[in-house]
PDB file of N, CA and C in Angstrom:
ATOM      1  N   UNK A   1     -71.283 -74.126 151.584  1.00  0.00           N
ATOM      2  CA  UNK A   1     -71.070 -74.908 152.794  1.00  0.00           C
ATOM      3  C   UNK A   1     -71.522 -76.340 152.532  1.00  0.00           C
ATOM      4  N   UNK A   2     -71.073 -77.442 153.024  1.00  0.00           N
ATOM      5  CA  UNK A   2     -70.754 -78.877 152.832  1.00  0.00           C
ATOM      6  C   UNK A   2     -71.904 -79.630 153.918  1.00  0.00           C
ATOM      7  N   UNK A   3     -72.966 -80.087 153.590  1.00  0.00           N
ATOM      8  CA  UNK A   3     -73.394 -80.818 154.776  1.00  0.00           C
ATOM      9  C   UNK A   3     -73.313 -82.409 154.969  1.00  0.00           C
ATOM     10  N   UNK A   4     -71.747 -82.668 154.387  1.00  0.00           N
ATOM     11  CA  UNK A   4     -71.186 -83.651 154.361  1.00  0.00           C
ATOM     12  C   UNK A   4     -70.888 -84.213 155.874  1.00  0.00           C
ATOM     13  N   UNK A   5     -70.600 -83.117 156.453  1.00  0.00           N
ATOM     14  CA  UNK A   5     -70.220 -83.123 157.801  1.00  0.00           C
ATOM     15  C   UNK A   5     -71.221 -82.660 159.084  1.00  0.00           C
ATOM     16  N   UNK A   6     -72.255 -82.325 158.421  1.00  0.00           N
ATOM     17  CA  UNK A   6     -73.267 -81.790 159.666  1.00  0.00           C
ATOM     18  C   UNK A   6     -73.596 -80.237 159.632  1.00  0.00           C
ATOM     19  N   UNK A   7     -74.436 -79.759 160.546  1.00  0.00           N
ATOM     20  CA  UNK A   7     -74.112 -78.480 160.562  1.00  0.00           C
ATOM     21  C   UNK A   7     -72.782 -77.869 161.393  1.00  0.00           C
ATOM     22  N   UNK A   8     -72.226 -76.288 160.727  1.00  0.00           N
ATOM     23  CA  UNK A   8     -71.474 -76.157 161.667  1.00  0.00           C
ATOM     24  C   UNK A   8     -71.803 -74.777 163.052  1.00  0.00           C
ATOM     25  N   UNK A   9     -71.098 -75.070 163.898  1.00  0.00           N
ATOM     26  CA  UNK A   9     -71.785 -74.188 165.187  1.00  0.00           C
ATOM     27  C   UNK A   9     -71.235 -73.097 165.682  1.00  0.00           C
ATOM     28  N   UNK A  10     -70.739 -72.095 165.631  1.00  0.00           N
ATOM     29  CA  UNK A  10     -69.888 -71.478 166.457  1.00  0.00           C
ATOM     30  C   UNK A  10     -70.302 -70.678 168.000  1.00  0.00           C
ATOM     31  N   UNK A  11     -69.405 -70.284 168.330  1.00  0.00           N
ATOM     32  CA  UNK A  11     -69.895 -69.415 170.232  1.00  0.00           C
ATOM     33  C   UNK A  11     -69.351 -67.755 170.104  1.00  0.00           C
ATOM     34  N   UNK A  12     -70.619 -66.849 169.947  1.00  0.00           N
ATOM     35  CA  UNK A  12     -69.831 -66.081 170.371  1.00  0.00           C
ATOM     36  C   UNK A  12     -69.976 -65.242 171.130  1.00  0.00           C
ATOM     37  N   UNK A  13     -69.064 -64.101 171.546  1.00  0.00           N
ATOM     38  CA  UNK A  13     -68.971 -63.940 173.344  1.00  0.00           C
ATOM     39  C   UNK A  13     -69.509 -62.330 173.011  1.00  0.00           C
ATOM     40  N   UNK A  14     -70.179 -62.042 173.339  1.00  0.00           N
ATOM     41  CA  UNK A  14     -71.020 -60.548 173.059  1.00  0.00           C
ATOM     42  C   UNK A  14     -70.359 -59.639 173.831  1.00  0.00           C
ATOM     43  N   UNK A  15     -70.034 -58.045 174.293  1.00  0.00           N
ATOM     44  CA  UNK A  15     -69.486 -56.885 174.678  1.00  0.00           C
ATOM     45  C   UNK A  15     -69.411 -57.442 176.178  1.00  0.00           C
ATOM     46  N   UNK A  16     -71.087 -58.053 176.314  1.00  0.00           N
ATOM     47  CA  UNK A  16     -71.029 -57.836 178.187  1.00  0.00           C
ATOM     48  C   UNK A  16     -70.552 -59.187 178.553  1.00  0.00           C
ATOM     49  N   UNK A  17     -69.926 -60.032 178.057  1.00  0.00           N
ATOM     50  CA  UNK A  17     -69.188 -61.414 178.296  1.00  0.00           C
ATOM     51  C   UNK A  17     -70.130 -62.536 177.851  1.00  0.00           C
ATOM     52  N   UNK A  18     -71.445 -62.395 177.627  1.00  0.00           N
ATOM     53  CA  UNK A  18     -72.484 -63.830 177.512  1.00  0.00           C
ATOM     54  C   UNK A  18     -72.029 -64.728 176.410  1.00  0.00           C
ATOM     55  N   UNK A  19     -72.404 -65.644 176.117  1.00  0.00           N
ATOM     56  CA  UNK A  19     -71.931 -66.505 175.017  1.00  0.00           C
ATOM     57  C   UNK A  19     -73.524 -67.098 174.605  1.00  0.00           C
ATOM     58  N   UNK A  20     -73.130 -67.071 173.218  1.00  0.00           N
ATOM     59  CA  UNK A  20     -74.341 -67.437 172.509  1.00  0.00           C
ATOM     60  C   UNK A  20     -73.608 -68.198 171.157  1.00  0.00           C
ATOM     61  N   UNK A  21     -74.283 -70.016 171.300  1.00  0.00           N
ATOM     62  CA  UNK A  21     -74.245 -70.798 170.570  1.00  0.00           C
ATOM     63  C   UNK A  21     -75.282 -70.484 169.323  1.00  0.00           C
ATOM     64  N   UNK A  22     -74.265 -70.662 167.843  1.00  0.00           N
ATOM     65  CA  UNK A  22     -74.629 -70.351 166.503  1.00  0.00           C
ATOM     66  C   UNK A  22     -75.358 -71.290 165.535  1.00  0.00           C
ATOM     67  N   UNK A  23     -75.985 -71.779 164.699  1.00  0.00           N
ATOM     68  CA  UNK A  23     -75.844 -72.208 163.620  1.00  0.00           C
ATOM     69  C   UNK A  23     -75.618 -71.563 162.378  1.00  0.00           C
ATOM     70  N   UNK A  24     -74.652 -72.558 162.038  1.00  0.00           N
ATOM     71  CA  UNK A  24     -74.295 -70.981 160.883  1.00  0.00           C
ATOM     72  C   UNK A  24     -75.575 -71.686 159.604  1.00  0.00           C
ATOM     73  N   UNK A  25     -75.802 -71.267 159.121  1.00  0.00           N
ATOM     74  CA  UNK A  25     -76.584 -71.662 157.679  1.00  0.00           C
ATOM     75  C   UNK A  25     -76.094 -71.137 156.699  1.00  0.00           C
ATOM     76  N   UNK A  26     -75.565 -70.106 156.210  1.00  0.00           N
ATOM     77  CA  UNK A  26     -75.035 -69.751 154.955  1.00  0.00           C
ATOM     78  C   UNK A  26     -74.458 -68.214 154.900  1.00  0.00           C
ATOM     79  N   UNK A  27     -73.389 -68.664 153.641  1.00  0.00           N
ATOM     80  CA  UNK A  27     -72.680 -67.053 153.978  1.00  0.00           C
ATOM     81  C   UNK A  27     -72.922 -66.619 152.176  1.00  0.00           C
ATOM     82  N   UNK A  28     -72.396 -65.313 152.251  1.00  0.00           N
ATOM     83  CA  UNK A  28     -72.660 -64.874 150.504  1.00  0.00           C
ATOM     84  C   UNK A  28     -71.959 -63.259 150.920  1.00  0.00           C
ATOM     85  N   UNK A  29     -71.548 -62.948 149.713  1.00  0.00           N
ATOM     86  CA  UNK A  29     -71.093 -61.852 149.132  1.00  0.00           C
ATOM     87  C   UNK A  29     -72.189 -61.169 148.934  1.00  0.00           C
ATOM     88  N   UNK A  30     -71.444 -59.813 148.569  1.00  0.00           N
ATOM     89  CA  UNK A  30     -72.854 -58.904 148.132  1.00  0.00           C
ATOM     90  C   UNK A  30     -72.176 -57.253 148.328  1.00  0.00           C
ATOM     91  N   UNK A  31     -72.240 -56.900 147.446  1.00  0.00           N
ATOM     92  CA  UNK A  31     -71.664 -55.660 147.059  1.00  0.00           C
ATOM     93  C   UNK A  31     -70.420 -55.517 147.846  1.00  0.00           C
ATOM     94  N   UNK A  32     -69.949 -56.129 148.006  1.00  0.00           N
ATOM     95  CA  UNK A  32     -68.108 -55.898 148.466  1.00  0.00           C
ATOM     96  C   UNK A  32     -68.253 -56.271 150.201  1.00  0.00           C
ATOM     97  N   UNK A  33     -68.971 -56.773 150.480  1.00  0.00           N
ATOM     98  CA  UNK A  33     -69.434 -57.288 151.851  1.00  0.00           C
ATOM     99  C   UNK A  33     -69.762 -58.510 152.097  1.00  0.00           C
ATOM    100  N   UNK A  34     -69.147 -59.158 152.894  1.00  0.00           N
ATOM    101  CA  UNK A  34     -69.411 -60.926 153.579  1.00  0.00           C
ATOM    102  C   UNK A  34     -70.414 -60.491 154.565  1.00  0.00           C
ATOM    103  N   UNK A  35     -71.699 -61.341 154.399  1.00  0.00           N
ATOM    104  CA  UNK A  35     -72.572 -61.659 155.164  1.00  0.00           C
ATOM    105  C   UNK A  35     -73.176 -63.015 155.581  1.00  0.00           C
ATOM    106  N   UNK A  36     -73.195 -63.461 156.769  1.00  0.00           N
ATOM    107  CA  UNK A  36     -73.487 -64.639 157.628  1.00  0.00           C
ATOM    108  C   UNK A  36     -74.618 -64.451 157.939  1.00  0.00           C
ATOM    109  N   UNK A  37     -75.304 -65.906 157.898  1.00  0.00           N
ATOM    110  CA  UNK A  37     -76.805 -66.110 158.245  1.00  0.00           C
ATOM    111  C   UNK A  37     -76.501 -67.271 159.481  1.00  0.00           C
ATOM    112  N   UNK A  38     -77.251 -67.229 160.614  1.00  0.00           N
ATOM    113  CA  UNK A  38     -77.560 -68.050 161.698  1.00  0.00           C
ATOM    114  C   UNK A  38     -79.212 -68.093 162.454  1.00  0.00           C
ATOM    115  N   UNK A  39     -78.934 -68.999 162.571  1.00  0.00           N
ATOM    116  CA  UNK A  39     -79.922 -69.363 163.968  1.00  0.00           C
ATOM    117  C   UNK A  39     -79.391 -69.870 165.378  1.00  0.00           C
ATOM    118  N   UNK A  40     -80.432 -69.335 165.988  1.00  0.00           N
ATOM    119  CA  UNK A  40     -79.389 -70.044 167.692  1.00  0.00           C
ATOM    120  C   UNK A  40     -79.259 -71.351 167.541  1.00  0.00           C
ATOM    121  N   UNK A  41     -78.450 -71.891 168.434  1.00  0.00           N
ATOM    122  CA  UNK A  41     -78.173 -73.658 168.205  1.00  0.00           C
ATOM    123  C   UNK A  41     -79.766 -74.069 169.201  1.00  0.00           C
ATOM    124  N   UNK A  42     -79.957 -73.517 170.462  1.00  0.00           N
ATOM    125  CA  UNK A  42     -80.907 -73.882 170.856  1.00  0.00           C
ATOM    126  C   UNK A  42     -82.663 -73.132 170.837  1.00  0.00           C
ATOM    127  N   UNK A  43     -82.757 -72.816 169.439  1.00  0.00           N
ATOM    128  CA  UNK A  43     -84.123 -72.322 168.970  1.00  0.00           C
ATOM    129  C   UNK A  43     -84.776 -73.793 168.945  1.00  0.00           C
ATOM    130  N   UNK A  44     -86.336 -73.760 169.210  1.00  0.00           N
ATOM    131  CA  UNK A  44     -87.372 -74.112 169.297  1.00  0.00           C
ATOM    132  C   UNK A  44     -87.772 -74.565 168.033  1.00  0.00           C
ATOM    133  N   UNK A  45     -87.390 -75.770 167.219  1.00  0.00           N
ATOM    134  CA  UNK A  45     -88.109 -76.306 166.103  1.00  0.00           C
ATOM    135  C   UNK A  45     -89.433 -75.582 165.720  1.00  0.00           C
ATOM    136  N   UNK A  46     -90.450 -75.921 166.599  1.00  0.00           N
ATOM    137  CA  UNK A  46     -92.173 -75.831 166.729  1.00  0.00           C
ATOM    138  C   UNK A  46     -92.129 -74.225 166.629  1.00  0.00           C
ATOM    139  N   UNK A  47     -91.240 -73.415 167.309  1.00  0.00           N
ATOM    140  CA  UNK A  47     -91.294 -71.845 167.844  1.00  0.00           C
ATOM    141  C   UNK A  47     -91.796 -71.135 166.354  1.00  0.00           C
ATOM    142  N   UNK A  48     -92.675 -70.227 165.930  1.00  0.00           N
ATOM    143  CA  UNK A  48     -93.153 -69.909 164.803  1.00  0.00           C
ATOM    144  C   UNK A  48     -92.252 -68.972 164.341  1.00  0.00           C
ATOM    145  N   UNK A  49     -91.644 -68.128 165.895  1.00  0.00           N
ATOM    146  CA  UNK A  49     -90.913 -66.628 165.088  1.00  0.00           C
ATOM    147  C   UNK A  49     -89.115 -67.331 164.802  1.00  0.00           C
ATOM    148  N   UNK A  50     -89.255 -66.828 163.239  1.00  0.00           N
ATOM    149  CA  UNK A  50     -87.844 -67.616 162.684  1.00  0.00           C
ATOM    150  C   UNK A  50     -86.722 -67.423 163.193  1.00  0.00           C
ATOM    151  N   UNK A  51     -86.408 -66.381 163.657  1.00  0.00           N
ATOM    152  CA  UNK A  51     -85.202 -66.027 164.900  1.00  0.00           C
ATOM    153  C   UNK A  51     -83.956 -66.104 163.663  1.00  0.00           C
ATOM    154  N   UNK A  52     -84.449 -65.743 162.649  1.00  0.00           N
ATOM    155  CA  UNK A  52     -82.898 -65.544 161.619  1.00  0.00           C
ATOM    156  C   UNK A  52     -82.018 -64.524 162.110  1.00  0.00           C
ATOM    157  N   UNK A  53     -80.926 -64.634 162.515  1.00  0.00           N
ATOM    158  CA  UNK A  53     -79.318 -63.799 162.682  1.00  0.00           C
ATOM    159  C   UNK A  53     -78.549 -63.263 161.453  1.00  0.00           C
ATOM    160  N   UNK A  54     -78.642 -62.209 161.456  1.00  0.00           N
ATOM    161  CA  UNK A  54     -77.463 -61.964 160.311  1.00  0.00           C
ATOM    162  C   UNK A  54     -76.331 -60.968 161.249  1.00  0.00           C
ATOM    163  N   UNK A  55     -75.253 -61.470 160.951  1.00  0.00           N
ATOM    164  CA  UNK A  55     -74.059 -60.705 160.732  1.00  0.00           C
ATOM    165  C   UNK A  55     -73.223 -60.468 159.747  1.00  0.00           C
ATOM    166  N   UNK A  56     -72.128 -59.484 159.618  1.00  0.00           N
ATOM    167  CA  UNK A  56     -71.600 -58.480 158.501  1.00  0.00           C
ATOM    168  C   UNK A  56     -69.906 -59.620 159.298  1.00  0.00           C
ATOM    169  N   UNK A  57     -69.301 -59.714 158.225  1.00  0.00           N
ATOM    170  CA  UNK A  57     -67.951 -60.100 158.702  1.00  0.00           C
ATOM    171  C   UNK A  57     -67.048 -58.985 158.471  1.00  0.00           C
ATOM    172  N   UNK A  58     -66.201 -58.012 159.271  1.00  0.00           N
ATOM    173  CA  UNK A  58     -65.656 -56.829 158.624  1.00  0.00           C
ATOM    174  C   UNK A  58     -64.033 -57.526 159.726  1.00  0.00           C
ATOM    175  N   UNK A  59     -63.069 -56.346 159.415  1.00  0.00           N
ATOM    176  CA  UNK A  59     -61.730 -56.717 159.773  1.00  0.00           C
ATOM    177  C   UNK A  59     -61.520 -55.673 160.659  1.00  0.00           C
ATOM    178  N   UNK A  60     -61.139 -56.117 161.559  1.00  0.00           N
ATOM    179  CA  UNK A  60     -60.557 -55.149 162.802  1.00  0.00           C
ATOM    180  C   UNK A  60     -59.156 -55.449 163.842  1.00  0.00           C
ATOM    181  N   UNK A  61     -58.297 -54.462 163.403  1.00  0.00           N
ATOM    182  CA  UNK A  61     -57.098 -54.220 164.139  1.00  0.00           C
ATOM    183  C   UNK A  61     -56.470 -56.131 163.236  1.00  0.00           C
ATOM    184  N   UNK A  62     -56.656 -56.055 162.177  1.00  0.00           N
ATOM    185  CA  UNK A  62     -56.143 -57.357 161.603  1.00  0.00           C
ATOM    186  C   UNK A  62     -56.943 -58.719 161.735  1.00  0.00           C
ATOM    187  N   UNK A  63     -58.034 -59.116 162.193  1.00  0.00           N
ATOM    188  CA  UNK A  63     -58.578 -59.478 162.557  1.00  0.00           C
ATOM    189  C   UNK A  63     -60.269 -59.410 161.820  1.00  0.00           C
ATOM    190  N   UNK A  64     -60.709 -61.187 161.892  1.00  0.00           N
ATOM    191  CA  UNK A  64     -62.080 -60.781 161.233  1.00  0.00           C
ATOM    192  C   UNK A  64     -62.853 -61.476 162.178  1.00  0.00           C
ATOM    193  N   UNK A  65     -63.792 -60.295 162.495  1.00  0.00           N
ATOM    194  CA  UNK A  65     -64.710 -60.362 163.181  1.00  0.00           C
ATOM    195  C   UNK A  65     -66.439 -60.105 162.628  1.00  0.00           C
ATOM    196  N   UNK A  66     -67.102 -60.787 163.752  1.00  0.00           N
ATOM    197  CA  UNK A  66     -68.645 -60.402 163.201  1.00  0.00           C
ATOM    198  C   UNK A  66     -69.191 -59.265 163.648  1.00  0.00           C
ATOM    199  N   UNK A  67     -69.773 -58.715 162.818  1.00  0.00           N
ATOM    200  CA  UNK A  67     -70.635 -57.555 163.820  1.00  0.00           C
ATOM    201  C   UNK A  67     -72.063 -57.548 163.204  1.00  0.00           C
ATOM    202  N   UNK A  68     -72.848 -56.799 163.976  1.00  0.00           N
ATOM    203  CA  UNK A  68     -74.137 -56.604 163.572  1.00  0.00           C
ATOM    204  C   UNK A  68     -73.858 -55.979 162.871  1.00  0.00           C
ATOM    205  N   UNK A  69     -75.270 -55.763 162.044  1.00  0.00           N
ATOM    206  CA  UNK A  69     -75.379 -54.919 161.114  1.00  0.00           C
ATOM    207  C   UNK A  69     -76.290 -53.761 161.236  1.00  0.00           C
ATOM    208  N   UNK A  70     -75.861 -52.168 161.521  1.00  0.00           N
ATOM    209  CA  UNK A  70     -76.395 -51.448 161.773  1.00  0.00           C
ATOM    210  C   UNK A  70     -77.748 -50.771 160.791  1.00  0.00           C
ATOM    211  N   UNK A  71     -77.173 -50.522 159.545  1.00  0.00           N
ATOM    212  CA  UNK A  71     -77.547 -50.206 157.997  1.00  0.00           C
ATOM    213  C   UNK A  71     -78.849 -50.476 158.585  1.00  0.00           C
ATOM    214  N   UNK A  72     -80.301 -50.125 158.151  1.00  0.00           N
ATOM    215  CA  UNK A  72     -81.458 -50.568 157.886  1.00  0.00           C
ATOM    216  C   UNK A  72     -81.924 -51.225 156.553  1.00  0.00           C
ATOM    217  N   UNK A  73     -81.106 -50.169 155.455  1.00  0.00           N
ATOM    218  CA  UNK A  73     -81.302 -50.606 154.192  1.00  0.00           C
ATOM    219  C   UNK A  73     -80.202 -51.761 154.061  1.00  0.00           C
ATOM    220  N   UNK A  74     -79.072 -51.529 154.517  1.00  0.00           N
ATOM    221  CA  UNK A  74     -77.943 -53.191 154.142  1.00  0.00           C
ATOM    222  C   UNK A  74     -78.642 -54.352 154.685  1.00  0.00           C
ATOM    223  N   UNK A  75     -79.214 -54.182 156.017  1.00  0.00           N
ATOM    224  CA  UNK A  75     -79.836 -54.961 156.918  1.00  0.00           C
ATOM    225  C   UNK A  75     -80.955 -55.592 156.004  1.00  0.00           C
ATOM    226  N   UNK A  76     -81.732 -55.172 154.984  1.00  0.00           N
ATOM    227  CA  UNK A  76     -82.473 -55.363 154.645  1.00  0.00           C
ATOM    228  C   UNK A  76     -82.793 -56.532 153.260  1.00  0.00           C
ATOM    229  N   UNK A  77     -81.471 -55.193 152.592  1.00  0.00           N
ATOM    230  CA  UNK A  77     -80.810 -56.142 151.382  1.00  0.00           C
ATOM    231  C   UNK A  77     -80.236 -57.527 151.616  1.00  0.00           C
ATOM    232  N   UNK A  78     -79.355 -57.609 152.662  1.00  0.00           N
ATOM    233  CA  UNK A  78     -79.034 -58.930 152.697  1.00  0.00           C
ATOM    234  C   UNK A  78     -80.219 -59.592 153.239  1.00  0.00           C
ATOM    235  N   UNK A  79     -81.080 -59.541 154.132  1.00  0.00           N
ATOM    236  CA  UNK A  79     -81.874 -60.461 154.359  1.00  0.00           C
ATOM    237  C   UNK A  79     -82.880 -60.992 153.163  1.00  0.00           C
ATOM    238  N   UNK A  80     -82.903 -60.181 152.278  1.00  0.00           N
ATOM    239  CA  UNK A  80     -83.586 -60.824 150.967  1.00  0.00           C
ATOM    240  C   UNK A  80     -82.995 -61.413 150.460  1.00  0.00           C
ATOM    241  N   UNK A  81     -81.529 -61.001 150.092  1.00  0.00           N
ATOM    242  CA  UNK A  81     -80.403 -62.257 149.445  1.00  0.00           C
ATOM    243  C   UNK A  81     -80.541 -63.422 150.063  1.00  0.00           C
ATOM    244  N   UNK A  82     -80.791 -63.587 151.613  1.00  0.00           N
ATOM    245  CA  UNK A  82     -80.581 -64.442 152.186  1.00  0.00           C
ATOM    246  C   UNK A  82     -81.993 -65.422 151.850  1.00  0.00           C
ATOM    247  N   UNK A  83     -82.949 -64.794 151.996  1.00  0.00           N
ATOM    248  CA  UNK A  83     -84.447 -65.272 151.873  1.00  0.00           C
ATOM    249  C   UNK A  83     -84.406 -65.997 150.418  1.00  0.00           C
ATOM    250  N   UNK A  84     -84.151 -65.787 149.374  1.00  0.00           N
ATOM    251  CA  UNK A  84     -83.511 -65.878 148.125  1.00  0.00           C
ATOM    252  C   UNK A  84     -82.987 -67.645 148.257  1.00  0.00           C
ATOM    253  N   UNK A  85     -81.603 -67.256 148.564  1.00  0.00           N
ATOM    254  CA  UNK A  85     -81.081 -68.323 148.616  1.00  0.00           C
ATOM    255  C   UNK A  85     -81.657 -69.826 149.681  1.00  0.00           C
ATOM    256  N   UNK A  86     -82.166 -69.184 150.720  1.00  0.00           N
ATOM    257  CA  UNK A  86     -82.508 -70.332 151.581  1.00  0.00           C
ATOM    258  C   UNK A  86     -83.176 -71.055 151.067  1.00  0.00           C
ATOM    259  N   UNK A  87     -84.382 -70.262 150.458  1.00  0.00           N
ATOM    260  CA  UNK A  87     -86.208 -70.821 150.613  1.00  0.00           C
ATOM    261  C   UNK A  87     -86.124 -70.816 148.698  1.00  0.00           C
ATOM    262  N   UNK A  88     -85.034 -70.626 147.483  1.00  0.00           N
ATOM    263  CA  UNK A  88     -84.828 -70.921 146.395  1.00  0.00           C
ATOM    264  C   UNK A  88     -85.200 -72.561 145.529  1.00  0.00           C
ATOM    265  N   UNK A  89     -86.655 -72.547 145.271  1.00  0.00           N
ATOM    266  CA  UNK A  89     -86.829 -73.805 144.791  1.00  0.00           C
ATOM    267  C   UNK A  89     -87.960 -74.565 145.681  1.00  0.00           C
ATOM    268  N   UNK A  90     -88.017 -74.143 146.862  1.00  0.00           N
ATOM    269  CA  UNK A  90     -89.203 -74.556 147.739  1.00  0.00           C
ATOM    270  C   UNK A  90     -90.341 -74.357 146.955  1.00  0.00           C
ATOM    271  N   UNK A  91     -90.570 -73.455 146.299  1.00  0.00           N
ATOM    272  CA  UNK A  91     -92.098 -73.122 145.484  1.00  0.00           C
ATOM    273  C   UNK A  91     -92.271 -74.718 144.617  1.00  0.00           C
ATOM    274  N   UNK A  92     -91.629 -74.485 143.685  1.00  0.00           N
ATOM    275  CA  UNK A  92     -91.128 -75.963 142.838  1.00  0.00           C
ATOM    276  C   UNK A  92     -91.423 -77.684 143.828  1.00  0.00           C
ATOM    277  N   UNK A  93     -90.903 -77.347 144.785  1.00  0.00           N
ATOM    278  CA  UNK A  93     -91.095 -78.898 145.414  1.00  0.00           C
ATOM    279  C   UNK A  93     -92.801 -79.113 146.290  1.00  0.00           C
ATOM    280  N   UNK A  94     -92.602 -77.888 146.238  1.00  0.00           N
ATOM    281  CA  UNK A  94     -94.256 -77.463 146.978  1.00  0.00           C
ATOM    282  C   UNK A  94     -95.277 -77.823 145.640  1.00  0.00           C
ATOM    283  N   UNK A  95     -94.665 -77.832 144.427  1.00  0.00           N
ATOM    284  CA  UNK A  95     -96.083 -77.919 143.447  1.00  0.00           C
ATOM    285  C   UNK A  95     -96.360 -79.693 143.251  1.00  0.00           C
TER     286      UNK A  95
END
């Protein structure tokens, strides 16, 4: 992803109609599965608990959609991929 242009945001509309503004932060592969990382658009800088989002991108009725991710163990795996890639090199700038 390009932050040539900013971050990008998306909306999306949950089962019971609510809408919830995205930041997307980063997407990645991983064993034959697209996974998306977000934060809400309106989280709390200062707020301590990280409020990381992951969703699974899967295809339905032709169509790609997000869904949670049920898995405990997929749930898990990707969030380390994700942890990985985000926070990759922070140790280094920290020394």
């Amino acid at each position: 992803m390009s932050d040539e242009y900013g971050s990008d945001f998306i909306t999306l509309t949950g089962d019971d109609g609510e809408e919830c503004e995205l930041e997307h932060l980063d997407t990645l592969e991983l064993d034959g599965g697209v996974y998306m990382a977000f934060l809400p658009a309106d989280m709390d800088e200062d707020d301590p608990n990280f409020g990381l989002i992951m969703l699974k991108a899967v295809e339905e009725d032709g169509e790609e959609v997000l869904v949670t991710i049920d898995d405990e163990v997929e749930k898990n795996i990707a969030f380390e991929a994700f942890m990985l890639r985000l926070f990759d090199g922070e140790e280094e700038e920290l020394e």
